[in-house]
Every structure is written in C-alpha cells, then in structure tokens.
C-alpha atoms as a PDB file:
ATOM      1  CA  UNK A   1     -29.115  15.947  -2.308  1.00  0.00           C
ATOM      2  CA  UNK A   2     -26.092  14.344  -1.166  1.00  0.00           C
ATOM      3  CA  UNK A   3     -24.638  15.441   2.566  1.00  0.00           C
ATOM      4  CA  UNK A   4     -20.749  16.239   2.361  1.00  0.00           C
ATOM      5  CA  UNK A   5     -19.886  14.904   5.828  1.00  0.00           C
ATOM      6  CA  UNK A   6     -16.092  15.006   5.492  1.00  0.00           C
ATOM      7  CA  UNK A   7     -14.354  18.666   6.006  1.00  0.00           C
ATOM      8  CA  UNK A   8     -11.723  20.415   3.587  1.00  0.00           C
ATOM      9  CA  UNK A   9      -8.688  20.041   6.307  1.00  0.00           C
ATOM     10  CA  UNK A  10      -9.587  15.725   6.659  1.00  0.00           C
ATOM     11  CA  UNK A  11      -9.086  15.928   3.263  1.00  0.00           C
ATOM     12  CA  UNK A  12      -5.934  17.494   2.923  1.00  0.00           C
ATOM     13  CA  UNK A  13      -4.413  15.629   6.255  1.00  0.00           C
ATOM     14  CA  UNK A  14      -4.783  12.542   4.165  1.00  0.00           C
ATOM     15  CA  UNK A  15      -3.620  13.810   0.881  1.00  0.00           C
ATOM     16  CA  UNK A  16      -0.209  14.768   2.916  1.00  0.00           C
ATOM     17  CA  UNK A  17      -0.118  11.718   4.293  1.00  0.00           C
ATOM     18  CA  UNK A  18      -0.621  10.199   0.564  1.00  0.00           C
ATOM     19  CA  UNK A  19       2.323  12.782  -0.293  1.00  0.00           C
ATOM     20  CA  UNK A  20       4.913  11.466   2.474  1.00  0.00           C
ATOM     21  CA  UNK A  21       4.219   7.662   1.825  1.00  0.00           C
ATOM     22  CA  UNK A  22       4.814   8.913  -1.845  1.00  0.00           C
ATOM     23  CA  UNK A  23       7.987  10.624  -0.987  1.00  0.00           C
ATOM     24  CA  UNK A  24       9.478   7.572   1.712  1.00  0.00           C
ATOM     25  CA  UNK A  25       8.726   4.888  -1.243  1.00  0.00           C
ATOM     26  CA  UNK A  26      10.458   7.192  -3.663  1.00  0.00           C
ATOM     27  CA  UNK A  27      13.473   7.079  -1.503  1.00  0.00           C
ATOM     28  CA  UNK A  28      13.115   3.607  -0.419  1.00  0.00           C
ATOM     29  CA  UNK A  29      13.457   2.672  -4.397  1.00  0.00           C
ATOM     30  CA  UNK A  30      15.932   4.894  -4.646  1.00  0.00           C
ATOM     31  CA  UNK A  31      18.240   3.410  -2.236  1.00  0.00           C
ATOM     32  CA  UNK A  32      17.302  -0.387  -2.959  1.00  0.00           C
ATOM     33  CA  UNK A  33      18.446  -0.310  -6.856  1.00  0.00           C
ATOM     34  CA  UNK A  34      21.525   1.840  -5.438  1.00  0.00           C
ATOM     35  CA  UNK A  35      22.153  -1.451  -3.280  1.00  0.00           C
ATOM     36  CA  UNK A  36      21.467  -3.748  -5.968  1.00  0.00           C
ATOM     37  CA  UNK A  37      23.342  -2.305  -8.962  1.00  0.00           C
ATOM     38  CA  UNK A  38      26.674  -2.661  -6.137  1.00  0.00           C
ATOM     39  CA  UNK A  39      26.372  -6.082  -5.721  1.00  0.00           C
ATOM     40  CA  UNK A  40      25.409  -6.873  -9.401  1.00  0.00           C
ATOM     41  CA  UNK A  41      29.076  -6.673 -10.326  1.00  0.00           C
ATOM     42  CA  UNK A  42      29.838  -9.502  -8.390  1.00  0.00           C
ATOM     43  CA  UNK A  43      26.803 -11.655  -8.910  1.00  0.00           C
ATOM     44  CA  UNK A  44      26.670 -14.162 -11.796  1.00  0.00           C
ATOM     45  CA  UNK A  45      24.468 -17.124 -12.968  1.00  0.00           C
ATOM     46  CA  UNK A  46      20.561 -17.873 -13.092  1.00  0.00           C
ATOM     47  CA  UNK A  47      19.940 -17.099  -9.801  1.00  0.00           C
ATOM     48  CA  UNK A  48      20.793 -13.669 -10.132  1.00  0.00           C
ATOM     49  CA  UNK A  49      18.707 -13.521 -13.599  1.00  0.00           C
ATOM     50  CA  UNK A  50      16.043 -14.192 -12.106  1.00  0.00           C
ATOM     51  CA  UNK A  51      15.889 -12.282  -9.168  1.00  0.00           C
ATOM     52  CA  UNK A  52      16.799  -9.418 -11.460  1.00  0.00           C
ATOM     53  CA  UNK A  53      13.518 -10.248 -13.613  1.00  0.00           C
ATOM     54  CA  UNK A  54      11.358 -10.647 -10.348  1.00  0.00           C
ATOM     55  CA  UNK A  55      13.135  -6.963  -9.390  1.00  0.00           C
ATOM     56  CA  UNK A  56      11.970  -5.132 -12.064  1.00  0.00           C
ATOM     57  CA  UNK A  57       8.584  -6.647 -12.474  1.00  0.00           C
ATOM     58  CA  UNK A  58       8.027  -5.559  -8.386  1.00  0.00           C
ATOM     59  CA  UNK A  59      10.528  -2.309  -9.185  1.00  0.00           C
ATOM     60  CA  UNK A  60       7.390  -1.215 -11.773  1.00  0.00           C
ATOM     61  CA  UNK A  61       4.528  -1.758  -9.254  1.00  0.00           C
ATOM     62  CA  UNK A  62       6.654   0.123  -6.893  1.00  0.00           C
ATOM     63  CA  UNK A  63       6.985   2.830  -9.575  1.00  0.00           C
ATOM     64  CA  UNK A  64       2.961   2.933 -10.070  1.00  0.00           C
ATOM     65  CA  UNK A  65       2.722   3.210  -6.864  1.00  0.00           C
ATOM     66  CA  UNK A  66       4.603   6.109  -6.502  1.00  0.00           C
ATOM     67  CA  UNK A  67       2.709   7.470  -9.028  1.00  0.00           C
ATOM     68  CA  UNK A  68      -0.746   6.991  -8.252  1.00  0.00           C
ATOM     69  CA  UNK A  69       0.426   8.142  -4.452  1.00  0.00           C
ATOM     70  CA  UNK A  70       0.677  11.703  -5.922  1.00  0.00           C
ATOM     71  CA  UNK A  71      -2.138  11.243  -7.884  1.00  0.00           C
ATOM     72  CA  UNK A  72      -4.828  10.392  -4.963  1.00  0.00           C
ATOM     73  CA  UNK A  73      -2.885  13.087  -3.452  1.00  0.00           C
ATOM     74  CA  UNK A  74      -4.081  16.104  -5.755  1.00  0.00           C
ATOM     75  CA  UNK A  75      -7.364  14.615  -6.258  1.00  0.00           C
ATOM     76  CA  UNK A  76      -7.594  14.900  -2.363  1.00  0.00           C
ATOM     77  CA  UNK A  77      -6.891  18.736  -2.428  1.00  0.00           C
ATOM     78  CA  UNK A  78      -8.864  19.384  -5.074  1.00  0.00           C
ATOM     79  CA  UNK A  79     -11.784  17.692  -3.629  1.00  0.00           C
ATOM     80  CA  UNK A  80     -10.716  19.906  -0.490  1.00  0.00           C
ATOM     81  CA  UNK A  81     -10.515  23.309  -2.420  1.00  0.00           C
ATOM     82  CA  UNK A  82     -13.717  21.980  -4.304  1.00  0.00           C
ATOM     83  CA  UNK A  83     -15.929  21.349  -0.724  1.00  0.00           C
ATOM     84  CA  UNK A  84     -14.308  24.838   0.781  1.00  0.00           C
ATOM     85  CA  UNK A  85     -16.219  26.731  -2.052  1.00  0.00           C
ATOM     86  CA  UNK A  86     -19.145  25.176  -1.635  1.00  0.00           C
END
C-alpha cells in the first residue's frame, strides 16, 4: 500500500502558486502584444516579419503555458480534496 506523505494544504499552497504564475504570465502577454501591436505601425521590412513569426510561435508556448498552469492547478486541489477524504 502506497504511503501519502504529502498533506492536503502542501497541495493546495502549490496549486495557488501554479494559479498566480498563471495569472502574472496572463498579464505579462497581455501587456507585451499591447506593446508590440503600437510599434507595428511604424515597423516595416523583413526584419520585422520575422520577428513577428518568431512572436507568435513563442506567443503560443506562452499561451500553453498559461493553460496547462491552470490545469496542474485543479489537478493539485483535487488531489488535495481527494487525500482530505481519505
């Protein structure tokens, strides 16, 4: 039988913390395109192509890892919830 040596509230202390980096990057992304779509308007040529191509490649990841942030988050409290009943 397998011991359960972790408790309920170490649980949900690091599914919070999952759920503020998960917030800050949300914001962070937020902000960032905000900056960039400003200065698009007076960008032109390849260079700015390209870095636009390398942003949204990176702009995705960031995205996934917004979203798999929340995810490990829940999964956290419901392990928690899951370990309280037991």
């Amino acid at each position: 039988m397998t011991t359960i040596k972790v408790t309920p509230e170490q649980l949900l202390s690091v599914s919070r913390q999952f759920e503020a980096a998960q917030s800050q990057v949300f914001q962070m992304n937020s902000i960032l395109k905000q900056h960039l779509f400003e200065i698009e308007r007076q960008w032109d040529g390849s260079t700015k192509e390209k870095f636009y191509y390398d942003f949204t490649v990176a702009q995705k990841v960031m995205d996934n890892f917004v979203s798999l942030s929340l995810s490990i988050a829940k999964e956290l409290q419901a392990h928690a919830e899951k370990f309280r009943l037991c």
